[in-house]
C-alpha atoms as a PDB file:
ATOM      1  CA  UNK A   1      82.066  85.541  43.332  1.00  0.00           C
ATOM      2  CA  UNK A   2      79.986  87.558  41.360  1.00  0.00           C
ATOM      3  CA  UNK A   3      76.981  87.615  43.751  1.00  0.00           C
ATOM      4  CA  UNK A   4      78.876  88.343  46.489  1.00  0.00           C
ATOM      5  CA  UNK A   5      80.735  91.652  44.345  1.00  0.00           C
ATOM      6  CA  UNK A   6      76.569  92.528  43.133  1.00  0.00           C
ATOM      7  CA  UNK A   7      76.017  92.612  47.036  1.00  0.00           C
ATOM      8  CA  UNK A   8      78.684  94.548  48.158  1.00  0.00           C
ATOM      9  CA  UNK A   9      78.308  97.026  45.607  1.00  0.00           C
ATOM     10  CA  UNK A  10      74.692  97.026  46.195  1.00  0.00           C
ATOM     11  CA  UNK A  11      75.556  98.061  50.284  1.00  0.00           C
ATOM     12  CA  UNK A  12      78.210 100.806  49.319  1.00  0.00           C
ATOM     13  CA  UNK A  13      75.024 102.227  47.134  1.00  0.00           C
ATOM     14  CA  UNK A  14      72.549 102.026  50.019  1.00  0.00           C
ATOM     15  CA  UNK A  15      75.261 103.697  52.066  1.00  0.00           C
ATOM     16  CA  UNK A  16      76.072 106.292  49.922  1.00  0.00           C
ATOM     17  CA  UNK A  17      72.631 107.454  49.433  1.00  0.00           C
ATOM     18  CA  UNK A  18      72.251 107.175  52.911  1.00  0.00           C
ATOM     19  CA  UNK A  19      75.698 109.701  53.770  1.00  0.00           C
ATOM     20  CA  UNK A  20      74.280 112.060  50.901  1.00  0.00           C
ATOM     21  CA  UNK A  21      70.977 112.513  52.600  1.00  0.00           C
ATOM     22  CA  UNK A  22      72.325 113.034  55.964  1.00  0.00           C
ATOM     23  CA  UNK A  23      74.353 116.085  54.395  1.00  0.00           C
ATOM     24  CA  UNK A  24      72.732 119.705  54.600  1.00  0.00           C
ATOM     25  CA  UNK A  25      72.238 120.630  51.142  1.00  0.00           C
ATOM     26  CA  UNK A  26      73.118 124.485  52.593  1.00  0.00           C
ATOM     27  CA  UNK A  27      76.759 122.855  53.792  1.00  0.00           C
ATOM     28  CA  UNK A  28      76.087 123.674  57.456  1.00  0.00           C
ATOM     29  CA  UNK A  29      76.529 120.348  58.654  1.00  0.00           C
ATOM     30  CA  UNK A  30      74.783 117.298  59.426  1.00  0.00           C
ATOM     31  CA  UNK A  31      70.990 117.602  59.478  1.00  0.00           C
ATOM     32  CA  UNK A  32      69.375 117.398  62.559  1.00  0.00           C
ATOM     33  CA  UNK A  33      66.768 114.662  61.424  1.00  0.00           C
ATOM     34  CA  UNK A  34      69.382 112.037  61.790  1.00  0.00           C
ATOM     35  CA  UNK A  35      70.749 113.307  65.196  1.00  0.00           C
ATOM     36  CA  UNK A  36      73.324 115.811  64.333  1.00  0.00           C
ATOM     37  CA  UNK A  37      73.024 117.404  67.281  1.00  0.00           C
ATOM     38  CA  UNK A  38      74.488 114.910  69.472  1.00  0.00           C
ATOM     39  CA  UNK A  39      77.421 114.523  66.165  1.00  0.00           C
ATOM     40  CA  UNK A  40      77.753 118.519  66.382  1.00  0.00           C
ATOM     41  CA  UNK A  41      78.534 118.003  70.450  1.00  0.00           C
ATOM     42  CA  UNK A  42      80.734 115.502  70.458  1.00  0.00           C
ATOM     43  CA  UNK A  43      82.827 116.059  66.736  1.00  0.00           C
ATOM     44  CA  UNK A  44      81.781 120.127  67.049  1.00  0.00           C
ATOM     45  CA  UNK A  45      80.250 121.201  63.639  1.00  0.00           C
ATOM     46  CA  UNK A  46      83.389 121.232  61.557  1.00  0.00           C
ATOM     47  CA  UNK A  47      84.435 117.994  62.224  1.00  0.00           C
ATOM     48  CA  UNK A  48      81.189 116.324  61.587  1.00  0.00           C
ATOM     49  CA  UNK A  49      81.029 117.762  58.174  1.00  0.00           C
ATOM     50  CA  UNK A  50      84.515 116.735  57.278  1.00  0.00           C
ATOM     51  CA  UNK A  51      83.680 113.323  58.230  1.00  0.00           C
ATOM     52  CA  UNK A  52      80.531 112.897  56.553  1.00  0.00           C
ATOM     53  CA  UNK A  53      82.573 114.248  53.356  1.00  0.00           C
ATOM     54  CA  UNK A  54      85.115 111.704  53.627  1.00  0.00           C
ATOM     55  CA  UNK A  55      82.789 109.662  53.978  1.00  0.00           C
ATOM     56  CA  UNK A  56      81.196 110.332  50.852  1.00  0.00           C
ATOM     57  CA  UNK A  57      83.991 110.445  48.976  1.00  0.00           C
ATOM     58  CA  UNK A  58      85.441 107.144  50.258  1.00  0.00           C
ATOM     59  CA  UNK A  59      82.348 104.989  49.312  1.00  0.00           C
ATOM     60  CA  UNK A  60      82.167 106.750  46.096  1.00  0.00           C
ATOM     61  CA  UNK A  61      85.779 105.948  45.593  1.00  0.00           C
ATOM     62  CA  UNK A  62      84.762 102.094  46.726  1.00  0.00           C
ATOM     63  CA  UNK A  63      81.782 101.561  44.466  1.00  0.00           C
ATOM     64  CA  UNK A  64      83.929 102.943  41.448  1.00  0.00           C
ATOM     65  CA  UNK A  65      86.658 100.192  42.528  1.00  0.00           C
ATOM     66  CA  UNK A  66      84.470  97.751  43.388  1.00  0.00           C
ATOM     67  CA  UNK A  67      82.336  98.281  39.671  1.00  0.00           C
ATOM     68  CA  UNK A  68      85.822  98.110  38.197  1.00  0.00           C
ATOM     69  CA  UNK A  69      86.767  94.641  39.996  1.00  0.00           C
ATOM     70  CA  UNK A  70      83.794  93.319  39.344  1.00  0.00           C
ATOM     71  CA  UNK A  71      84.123  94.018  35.386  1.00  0.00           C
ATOM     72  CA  UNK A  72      87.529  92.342  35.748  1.00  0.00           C
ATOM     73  CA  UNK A  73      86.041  89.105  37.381  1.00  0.00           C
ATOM     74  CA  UNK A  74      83.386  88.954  34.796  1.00  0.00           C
ATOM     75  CA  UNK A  75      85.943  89.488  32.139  1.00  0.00           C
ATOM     76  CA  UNK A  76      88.118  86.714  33.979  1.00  0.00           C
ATOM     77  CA  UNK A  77      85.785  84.005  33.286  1.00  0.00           C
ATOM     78  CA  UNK A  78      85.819  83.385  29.597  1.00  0.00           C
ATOM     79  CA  UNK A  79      86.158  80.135  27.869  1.00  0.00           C
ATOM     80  CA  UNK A  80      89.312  79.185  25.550  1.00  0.00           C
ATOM     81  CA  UNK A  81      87.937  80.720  22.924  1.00  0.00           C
ATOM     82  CA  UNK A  82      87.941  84.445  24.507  1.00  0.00           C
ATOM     83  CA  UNK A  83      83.475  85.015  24.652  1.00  0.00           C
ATOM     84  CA  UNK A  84      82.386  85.446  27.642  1.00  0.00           C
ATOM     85  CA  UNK A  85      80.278  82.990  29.133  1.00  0.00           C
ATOM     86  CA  UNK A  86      76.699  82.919  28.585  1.00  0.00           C
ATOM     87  CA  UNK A  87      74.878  84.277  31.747  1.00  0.00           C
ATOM     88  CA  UNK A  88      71.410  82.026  30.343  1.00  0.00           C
ATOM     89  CA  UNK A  89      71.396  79.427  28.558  1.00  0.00           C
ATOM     90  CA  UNK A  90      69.029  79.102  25.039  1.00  0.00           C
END
């Protein structure tokens, strides 16, 4: 369960760094590089910069849940005596 949180979390980051670059650090909309001229056509430029900034702030909002869940599940499997479980043993 834990791999599969490390993974997902892993893919929200690769995401998120991938949404930040496509932004135009001058806020007029999505770079060109990536094809934001065919996004400026069919969204217009307004709505293509909302959407990349919901974007952004819904996986940012996602990896801080999904860091938080994951801390939960790791905390969730402890033995009687309330340590966590070794990750290696020695």
């Amino acid at each position: 369960m834990v791999n599969f949180l490390t993974v997902i979390i892993a893919l929200i980051c690769i995401l998120l760094m991938l949404v930040v670059l496509i932004q135009n650090p001058k806020g007029g909309g999505v770079d060109s590089t990536f094809g934001g001229q065919g996004a400026n056509q069919m969204f217009g430029a307004a709505k293509s910069t909302d959407f990349i900034e919901k974007l952004t702030w819904g996986l940012a909002i996602a990896l801080f849940a999904m860091c938080i869940v994951t801390v939960l599940v790791v905390n969730g499997q402890s033995v009687g005596d309330g340590s966590l479980v070794p990750l290696q043993s020695q």
